[in-house]
C-alpha atoms as a PDB file:
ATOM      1  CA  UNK A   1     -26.582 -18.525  13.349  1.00  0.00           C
ATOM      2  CA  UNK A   2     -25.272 -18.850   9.600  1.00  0.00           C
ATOM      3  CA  UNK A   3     -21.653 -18.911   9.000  1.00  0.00           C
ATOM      4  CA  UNK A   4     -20.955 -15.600   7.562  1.00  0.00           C
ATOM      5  CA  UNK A   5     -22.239 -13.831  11.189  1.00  0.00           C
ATOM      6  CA  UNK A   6     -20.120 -16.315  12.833  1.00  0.00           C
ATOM      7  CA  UNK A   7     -16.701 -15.493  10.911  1.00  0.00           C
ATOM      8  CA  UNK A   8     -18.312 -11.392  11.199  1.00  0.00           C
ATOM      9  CA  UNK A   9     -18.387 -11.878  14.963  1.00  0.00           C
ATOM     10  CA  UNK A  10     -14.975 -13.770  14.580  1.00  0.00           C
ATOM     11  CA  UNK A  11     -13.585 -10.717  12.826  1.00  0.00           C
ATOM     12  CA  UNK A  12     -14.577  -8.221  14.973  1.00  0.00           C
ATOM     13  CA  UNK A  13     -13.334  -9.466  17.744  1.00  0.00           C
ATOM     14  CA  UNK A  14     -10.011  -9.701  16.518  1.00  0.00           C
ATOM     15  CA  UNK A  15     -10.098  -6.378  14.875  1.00  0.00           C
ATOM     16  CA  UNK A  16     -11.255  -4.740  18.354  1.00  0.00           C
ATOM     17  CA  UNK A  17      -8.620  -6.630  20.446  1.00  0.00           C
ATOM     18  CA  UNK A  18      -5.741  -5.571  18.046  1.00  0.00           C
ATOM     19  CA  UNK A  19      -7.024  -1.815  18.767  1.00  0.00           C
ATOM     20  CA  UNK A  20      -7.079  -2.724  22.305  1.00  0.00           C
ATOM     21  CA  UNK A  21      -3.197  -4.020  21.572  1.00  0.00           C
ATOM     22  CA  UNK A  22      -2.561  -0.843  20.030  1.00  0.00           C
ATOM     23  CA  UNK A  23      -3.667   1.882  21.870  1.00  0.00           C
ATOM     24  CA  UNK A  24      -2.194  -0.088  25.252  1.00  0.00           C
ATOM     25  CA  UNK A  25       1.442  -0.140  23.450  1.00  0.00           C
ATOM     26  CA  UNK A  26       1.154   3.893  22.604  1.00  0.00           C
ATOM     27  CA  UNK A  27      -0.217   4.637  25.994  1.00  0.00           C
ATOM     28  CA  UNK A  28       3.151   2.348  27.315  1.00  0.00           C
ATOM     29  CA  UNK A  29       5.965   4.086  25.344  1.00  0.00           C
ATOM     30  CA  UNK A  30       4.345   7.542  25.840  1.00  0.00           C
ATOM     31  CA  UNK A  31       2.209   8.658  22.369  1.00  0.00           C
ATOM     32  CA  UNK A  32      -0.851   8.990  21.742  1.00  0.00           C
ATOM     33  CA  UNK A  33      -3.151   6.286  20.065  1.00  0.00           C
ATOM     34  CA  UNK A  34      -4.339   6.440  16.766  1.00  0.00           C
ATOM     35  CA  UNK A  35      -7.689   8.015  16.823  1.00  0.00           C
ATOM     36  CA  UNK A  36      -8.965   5.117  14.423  1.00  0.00           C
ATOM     37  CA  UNK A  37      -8.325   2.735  17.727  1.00  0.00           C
ATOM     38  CA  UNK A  38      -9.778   4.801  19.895  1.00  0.00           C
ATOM     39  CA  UNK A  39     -13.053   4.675  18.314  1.00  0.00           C
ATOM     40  CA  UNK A  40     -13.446   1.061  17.703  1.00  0.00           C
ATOM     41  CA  UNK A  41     -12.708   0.227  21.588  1.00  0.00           C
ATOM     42  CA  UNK A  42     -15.572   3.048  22.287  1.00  0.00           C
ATOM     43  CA  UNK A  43     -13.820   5.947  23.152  1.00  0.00           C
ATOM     44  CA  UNK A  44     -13.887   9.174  22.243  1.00  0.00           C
ATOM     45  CA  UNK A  45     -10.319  10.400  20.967  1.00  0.00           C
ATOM     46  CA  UNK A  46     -10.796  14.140  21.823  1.00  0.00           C
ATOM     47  CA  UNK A  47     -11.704  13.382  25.012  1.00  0.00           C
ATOM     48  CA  UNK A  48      -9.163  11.042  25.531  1.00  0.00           C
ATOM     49  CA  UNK A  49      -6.517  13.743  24.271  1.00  0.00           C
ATOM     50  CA  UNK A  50      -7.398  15.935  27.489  1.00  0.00           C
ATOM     51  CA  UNK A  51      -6.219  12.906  30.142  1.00  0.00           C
ATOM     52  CA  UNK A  52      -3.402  14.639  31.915  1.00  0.00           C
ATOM     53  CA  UNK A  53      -0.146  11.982  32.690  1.00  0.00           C
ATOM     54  CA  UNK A  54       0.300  10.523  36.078  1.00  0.00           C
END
């Protein structure tokens, strides 16, 4: 594996988990995540609008 797909994979995991961090902190005070989020962690955000609360 060459160095630039390491620091890529390196990268990308960071950039998914701080999606992951966001979207969990707007689900936790009560909005709604930023669609860009959304779609890097795999879902999609208009289907995600029509979850109902608890």
């Amino acid at each position: 594996m060459t160095s630039r797909k390491i620091f890529s994979a390196i990268g990308e995991f960071f950039t998914t988990f701080g999606s992951a961090v966001a979207a969990s902190r707007a689900v936790q005070v009560g909005r709604k995540p930023r669609a860009d989020d959304l779609r890097k962690l795999g879902m999609d955000p208009a289907v995600f609008n029509r979850i109902g609360r608890f």
